[in-house]
Protein backbone atom coordinates (compact mmCIF):
# COMPACT_ATOMS: atom_id res chain seq x y z
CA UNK A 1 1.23 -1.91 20.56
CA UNK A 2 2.72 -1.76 16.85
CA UNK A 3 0.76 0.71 15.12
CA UNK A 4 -1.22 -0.50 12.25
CA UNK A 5 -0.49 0.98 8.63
CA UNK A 6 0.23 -0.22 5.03
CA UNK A 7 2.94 -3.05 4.67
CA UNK A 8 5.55 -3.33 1.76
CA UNK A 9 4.13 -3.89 -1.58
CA UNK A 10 6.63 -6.01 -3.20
CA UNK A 11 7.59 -9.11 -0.75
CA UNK A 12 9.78 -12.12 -1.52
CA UNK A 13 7.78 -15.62 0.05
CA UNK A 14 10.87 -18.05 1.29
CA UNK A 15 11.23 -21.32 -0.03
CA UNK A 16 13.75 -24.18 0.51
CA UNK A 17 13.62 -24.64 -3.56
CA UNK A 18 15.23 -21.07 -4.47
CA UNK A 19 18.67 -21.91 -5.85
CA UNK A 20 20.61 -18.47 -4.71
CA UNK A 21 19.58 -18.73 -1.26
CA UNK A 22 16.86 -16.94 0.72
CA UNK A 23 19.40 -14.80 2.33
CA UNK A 24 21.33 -13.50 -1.13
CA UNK A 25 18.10 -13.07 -2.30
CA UNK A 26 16.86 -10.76 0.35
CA UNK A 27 20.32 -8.40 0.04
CA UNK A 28 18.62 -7.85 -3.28
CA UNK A 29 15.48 -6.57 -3.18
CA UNK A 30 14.56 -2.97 -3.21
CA UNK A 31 14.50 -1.21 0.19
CA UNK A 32 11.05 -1.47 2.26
CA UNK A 33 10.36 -4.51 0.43
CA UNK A 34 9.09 -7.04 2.90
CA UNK A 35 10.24 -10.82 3.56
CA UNK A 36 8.01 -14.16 4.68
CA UNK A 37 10.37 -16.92 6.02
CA UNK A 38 8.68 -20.37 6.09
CA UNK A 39 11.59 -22.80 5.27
CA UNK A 40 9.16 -25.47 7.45
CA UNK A 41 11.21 -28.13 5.52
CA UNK A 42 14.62 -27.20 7.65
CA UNK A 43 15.48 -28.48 11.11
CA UNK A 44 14.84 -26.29 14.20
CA UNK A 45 18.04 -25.02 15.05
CA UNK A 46 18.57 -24.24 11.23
CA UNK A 47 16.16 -22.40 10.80
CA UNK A 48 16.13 -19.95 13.62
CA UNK A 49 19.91 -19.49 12.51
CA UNK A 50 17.87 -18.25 9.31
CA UNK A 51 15.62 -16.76 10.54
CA UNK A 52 18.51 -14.75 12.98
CA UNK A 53 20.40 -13.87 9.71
CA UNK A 54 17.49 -13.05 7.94
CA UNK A 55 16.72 -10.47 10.72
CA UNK A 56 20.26 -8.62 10.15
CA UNK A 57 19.93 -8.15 6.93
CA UNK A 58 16.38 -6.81 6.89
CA UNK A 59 17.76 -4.10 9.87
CA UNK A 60 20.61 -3.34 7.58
CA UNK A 61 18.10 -2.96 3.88
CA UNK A 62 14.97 -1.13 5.74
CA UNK A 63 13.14 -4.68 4.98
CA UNK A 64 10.39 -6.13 7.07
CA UNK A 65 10.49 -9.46 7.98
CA UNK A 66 7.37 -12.06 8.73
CA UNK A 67 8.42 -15.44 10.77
CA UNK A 68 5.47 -18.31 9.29
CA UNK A 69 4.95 -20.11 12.58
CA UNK A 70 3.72 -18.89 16.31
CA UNK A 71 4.04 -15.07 17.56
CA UNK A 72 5.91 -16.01 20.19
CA UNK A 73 8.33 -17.57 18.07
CA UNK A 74 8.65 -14.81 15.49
CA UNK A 75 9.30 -12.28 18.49
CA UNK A 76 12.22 -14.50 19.71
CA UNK A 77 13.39 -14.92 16.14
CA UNK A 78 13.89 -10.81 15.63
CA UNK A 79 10.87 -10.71 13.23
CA UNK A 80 8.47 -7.31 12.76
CA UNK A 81 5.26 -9.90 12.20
CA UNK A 82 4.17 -13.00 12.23
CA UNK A 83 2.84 -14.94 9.30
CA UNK A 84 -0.53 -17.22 10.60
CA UNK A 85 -1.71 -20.50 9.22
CA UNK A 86 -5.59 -20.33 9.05
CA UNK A 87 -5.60 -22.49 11.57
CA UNK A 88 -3.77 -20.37 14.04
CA UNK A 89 -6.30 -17.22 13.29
CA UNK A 90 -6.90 -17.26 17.08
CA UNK A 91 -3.47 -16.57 17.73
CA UNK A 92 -4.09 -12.57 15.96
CA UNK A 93 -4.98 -11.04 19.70
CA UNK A 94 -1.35 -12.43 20.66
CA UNK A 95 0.56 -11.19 17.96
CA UNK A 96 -0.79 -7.99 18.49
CA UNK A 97 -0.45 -7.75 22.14
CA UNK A 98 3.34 -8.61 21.33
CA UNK A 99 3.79 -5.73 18.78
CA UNK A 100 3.69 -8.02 15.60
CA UNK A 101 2.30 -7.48 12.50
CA UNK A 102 -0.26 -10.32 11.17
CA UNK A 103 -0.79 -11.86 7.76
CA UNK A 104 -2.51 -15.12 6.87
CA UNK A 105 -2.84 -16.75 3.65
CA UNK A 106 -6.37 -16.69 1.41
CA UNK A 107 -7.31 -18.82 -1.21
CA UNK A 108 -11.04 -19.05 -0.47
CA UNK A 109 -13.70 -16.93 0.42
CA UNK A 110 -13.98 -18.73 4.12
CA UNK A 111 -10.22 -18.15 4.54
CA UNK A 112 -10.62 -14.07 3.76
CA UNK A 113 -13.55 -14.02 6.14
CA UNK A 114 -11.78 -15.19 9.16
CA UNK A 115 -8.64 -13.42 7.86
CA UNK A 116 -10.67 -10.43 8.39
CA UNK A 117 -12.72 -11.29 12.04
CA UNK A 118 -8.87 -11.89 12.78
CA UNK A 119 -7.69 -8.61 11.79
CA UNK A 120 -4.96 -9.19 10.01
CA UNK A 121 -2.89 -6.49 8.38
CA UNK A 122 -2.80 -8.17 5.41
CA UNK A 123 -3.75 -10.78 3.52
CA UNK A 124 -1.35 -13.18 0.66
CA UNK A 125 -3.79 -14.33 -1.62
CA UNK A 126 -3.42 -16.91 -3.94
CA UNK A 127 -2.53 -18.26 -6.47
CA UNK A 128 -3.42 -15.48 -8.73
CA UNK A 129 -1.02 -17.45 -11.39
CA UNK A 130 -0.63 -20.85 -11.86
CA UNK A 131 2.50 -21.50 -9.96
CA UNK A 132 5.69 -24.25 -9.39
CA UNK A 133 5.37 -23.73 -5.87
CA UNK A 134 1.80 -25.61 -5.80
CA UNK A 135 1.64 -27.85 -9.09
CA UNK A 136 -1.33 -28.51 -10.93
CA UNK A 137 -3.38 -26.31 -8.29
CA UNK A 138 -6.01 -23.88 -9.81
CA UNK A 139 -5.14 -20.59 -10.62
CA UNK A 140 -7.67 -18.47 -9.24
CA UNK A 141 -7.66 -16.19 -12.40
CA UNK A 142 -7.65 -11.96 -11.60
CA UNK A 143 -11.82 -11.66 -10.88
CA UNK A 144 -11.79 -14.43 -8.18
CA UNK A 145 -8.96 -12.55 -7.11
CA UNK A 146 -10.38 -9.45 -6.83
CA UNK A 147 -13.42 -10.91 -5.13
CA UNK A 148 -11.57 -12.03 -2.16
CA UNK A 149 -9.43 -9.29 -1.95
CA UNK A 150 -12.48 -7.25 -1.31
CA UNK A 151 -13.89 -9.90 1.07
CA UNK A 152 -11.14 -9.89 3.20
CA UNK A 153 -11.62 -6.12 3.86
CA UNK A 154 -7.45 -5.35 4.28
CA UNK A 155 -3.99 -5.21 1.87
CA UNK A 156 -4.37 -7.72 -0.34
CA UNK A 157 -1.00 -9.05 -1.43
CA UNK A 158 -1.35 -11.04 -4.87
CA UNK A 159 0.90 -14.39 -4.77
CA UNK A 160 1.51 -17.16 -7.15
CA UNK A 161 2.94 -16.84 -10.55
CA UNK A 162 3.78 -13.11 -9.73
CA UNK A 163 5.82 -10.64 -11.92
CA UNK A 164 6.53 -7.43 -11.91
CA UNK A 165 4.76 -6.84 -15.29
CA UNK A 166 1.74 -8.64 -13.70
CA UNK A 167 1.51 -6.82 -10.72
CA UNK A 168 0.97 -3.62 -13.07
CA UNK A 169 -1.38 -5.21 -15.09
CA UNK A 170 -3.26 -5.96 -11.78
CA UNK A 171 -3.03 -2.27 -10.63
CA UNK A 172 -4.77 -1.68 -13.66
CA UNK A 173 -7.50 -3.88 -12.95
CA UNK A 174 -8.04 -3.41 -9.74
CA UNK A 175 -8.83 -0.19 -8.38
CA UNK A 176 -7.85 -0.69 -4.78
CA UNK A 177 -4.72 -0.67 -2.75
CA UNK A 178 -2.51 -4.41 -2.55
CA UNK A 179 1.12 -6.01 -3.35
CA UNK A 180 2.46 -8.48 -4.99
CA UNK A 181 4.92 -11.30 -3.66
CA UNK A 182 7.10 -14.21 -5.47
CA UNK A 183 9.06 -17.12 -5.21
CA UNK A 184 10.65 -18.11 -8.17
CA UNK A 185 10.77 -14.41 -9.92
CA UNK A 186 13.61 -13.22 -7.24
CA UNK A 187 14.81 -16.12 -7.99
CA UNK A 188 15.21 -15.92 -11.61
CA UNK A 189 15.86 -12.47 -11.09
CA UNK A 190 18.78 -13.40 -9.11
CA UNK A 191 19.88 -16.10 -12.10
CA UNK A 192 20.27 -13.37 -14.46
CA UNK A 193 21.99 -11.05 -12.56
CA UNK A 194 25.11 -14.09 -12.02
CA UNK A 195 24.82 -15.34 -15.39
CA UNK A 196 25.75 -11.34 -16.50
CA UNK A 197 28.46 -11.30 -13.89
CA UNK A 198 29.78 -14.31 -15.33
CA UNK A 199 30.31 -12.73 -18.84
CA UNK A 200 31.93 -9.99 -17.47
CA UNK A 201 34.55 -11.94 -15.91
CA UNK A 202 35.74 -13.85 -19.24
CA UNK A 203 38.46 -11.79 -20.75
CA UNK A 204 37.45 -10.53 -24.45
């Protein structure tokens, strides 16, 4: 059995719309940071050649990496945990007997109560922020946050229109113990970072 302590509190959520690439992205965050790979969108045998490459790299950087899917799957794939639909809450016991950690998405209060009769290790609640990844949805705003984060009764790891400068704000607010995860700031991140290795290459 995987002993159960505090995960990473920065993370970096895959999706198929993040122009540098999941995998360039992951070389670049800071060390102990975790990774969730979901890519649902790509075929089978492309994603566990992902998921496979992901799991390299995250050996190589001290990262943990979360397969979205089955535990039985994410053990194949080289993963630490497994990341569970609400719908596959019952699948917790599993994951645990395999030596996985579990996380499941939040984003009401009936989600962070069976999140917690699940007992996951942590929680992605969201969105905090609105965000691109789920247009026009509600932003749950940093009180309703809050509120579930303390219903779910584990890390709460905020998601959806996440920053850096955010998360501190959040810390702020807060007054108990969570992360913060994004999308599309790694992937900006990761924009500027070629666009000023780009101006160092023209001659002056």
């Amino acid at each position: 059995m995987r002993p159960r302590h505090p995960l990473p509190d920065i993370w970096l959520f895959s999706d198929e719309r993040i122009a540098a690439g999941i995998a360039a992205l992951a070389r670049a965050l800071p060390p102990g940071s975790g990774i969730v790979l979901r890519h649902d969108g790509l075929p089978r045998g492309q994603r566990w050649r992902l998921a496979r490459r992901l799991a390299r790299i995250a050996g190589v950087r001290n990262l943990l990496l979360l397969f979205a899917g089955r535990p039985v799957s994410a053990k194949r794939g080289g993963a630490d945990g497994v990341h569970l639909r609400q719908h596959d809450a019952r699948l917790a016991g599993q994951a645990r007997r395999l030596g996985l950690f579990v996380t499941m998405p939040v984003h009401d209060a009936r989600e962070a109560r069976r999140a917690r009769r699940a007992g996951a290790d942590a929680v992605f609640i969201s969105p905090l922020h609105p965000t691109r990844s789920h247009p026009g949805a509600p932003a749950l705003g940093r009180a309703a946050w809050l509120r579930l984060a303390r219903l779910s009764g584990t890390q709460a790891i905020a998601l959806g229109g996440m920053t850096g400068a955010r998360a501190r704000q959040l810390t702020r607010a807060g007054g108990i113990r969570f992360g913060w995860a994004a999308v599309d700031a790694w992937d900006e991140r990761a924009a500027k970072r070629r666009a000023r290795q780009k101006r160092n290459l023209v001659p002056t």
